[in-house]
PDB file of N, CA and C in Angstrom:
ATOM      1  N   UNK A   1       0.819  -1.199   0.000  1.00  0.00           N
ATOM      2  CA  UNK A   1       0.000   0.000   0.000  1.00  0.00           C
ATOM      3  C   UNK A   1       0.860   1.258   0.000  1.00  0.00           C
ATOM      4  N   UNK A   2       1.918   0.957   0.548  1.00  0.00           N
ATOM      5  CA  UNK A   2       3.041   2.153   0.780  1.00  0.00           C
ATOM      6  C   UNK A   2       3.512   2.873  -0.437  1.00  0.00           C
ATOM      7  N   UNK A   3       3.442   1.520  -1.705  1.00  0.00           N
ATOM      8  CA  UNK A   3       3.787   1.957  -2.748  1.00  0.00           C
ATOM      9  C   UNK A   3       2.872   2.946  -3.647  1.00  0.00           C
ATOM     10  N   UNK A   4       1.644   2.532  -3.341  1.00  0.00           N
ATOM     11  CA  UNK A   4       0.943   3.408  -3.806  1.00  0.00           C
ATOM     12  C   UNK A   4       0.877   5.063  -3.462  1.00  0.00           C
ATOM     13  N   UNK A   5       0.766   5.136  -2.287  1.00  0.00           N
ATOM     14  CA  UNK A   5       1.054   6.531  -1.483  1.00  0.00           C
ATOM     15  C   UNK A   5       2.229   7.501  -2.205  1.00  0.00           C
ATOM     16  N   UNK A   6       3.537   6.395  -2.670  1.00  0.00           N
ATOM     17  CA  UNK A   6       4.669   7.072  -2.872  1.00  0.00           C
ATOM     18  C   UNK A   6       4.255   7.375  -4.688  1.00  0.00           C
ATOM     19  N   UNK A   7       4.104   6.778  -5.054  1.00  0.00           N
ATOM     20  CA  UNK A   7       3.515   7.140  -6.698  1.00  0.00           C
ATOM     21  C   UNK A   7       2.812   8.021  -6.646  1.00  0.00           C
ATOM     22  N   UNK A   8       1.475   8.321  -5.690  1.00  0.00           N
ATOM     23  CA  UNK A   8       0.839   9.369  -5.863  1.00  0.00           C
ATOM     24  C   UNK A   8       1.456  10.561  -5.807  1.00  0.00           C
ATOM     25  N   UNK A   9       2.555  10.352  -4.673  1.00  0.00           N
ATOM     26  CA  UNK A   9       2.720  11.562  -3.879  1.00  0.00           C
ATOM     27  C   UNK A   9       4.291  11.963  -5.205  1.00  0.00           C
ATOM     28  N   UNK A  10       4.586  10.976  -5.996  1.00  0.00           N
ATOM     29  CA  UNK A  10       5.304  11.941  -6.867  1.00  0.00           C
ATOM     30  C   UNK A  10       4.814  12.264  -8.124  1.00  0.00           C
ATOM     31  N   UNK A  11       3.487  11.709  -8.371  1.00  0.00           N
ATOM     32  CA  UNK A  11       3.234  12.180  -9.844  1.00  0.00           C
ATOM     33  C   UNK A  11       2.843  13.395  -9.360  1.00  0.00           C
ATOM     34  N   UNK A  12       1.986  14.033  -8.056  1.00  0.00           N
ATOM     35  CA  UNK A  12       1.717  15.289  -7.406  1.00  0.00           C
ATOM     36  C   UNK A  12       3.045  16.127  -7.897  1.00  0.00           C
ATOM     37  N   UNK A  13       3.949  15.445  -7.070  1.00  0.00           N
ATOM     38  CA  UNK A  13       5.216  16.684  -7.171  1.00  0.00           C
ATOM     39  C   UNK A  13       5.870  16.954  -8.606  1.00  0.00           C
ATOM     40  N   UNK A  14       5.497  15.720  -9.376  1.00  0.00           N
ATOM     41  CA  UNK A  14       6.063  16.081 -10.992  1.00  0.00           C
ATOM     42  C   UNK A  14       5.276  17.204 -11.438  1.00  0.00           C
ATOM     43  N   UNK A  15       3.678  16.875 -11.124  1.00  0.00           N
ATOM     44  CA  UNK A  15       2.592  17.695 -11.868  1.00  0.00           C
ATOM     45  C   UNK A  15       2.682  19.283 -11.686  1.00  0.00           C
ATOM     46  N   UNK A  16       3.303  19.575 -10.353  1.00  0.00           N
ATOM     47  CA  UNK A  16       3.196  20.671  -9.422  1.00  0.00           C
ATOM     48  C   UNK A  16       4.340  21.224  -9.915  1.00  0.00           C
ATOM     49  N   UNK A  17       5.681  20.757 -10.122  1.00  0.00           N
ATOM     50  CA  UNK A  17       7.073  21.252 -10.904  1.00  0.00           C
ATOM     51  C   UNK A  17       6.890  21.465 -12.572  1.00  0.00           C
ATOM     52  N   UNK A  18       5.860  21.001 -12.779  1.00  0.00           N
ATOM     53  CA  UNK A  18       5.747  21.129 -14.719  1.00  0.00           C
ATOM     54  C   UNK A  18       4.816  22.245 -14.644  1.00  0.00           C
ATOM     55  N   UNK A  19       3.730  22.263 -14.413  1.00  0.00           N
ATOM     56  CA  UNK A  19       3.070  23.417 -13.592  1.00  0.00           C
ATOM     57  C   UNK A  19       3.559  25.092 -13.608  1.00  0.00           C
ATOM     58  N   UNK A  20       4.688  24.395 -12.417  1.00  0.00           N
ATOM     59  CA  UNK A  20       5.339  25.825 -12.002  1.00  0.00           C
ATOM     60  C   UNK A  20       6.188  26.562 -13.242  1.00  0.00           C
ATOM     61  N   UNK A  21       7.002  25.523 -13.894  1.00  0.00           N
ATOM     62  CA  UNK A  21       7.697  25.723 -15.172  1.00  0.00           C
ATOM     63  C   UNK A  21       6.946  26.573 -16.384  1.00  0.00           C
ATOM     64  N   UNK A  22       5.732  25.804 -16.610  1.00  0.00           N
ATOM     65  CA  UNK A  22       5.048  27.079 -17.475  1.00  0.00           C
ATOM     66  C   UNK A  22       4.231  27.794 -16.825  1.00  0.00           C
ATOM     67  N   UNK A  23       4.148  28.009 -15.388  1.00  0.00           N
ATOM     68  CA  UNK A  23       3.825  29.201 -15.415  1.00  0.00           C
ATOM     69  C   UNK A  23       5.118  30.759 -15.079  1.00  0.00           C
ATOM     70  N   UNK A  24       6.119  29.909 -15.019  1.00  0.00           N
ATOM     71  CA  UNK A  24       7.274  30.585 -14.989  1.00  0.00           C
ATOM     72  C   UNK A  24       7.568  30.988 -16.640  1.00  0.00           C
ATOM     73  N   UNK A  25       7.301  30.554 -17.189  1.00  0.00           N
ATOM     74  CA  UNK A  25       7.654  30.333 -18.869  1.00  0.00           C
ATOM     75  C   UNK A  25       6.723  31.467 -19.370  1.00  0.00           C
ATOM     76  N   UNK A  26       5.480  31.722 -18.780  1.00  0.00           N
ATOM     77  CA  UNK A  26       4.166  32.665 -19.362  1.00  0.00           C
ATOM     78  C   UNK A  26       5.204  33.820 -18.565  1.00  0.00           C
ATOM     79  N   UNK A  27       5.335  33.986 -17.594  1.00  0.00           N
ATOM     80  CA  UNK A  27       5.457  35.347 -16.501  1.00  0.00           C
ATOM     81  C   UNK A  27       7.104  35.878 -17.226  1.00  0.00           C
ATOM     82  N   UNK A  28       7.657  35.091 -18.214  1.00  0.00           N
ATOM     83  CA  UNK A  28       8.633  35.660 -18.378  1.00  0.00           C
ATOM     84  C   UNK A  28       9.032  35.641 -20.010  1.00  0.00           C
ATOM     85  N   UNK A  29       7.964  35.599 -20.627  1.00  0.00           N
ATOM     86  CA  UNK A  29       7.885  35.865 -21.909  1.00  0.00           C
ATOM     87  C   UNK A  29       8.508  35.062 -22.775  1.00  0.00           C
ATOM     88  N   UNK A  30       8.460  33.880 -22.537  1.00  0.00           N
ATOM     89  CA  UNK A  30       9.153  33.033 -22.867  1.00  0.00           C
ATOM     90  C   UNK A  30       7.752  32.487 -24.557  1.00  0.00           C
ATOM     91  N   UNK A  31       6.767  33.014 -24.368  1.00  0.00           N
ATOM     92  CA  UNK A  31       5.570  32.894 -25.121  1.00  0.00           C
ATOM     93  C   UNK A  31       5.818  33.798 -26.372  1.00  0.00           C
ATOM     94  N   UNK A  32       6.151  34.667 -26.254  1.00  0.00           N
ATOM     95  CA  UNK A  32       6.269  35.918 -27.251  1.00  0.00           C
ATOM     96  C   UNK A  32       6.152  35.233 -28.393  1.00  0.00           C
ATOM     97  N   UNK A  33       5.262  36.485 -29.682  1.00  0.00           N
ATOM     98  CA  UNK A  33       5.623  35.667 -31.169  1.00  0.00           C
ATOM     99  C   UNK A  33       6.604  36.945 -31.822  1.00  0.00           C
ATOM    100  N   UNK A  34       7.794  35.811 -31.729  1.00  0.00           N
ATOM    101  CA  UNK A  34       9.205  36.488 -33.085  1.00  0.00           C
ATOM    102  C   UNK A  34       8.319  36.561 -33.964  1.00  0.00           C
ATOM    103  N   UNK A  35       7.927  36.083 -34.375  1.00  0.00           N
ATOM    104  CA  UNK A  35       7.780  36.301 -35.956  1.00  0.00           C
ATOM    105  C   UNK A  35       6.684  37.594 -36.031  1.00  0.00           C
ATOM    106  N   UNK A  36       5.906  38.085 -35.468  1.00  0.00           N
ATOM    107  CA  UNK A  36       4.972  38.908 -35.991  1.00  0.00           C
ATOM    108  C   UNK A  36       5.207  40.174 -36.361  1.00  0.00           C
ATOM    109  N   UNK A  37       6.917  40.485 -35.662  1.00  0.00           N
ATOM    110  CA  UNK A  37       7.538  42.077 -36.145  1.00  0.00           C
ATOM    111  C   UNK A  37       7.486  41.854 -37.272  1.00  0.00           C
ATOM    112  N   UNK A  38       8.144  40.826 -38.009  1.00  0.00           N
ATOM    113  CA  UNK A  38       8.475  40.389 -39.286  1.00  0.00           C
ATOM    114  C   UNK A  38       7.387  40.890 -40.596  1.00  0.00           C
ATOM    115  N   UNK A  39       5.986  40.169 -39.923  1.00  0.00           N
ATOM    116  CA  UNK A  39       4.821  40.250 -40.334  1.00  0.00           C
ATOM    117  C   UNK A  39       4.328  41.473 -40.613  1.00  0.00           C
ATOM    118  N   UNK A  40       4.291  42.158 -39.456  1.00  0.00           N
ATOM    119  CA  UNK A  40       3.906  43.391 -39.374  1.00  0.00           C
ATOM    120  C   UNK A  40       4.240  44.524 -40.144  1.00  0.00           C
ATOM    121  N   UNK A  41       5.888  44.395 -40.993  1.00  0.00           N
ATOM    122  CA  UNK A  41       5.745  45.696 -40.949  1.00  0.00           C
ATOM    123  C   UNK A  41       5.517  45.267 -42.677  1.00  0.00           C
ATOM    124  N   UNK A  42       4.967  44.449 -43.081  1.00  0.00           N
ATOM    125  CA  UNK A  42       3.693  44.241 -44.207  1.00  0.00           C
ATOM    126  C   UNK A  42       3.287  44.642 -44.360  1.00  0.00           C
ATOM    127  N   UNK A  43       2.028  44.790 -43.544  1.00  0.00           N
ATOM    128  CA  UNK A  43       0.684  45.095 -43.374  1.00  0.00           C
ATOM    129  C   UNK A  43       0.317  46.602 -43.897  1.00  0.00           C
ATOM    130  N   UNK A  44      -0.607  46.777 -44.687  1.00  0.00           N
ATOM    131  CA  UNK A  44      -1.060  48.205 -44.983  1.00  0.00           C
ATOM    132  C   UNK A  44      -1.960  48.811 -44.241  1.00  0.00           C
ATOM    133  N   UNK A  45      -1.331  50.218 -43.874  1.00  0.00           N
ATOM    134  CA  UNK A  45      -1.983  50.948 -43.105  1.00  0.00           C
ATOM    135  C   UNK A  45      -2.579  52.237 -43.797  1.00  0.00           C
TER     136      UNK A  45
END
């Protein structure tokens, strides 16, 4: 039964560290789109 407890308790801590990663990844712009300067200066205004 012990084993079970310990599986839970690390797919928790995997889920909770992948988690934290993108939300570290959003808060630091790691999202941005390169390409749309590119795009942009296309566009007719």
């Amino acid at each position: 039964m012990w084993t079970t407890w310990l599986l839970i308790l690390i797919s928790i801590v995997l889920g909770a560290g992948a988690w934290l990663l993108f939300v570290w990844a959003v808060r630091s712009d790691q999202y941005d789109d390169v390409e749309g300067a590119k795009h942009r200066m296309l566009d007719d205004e």
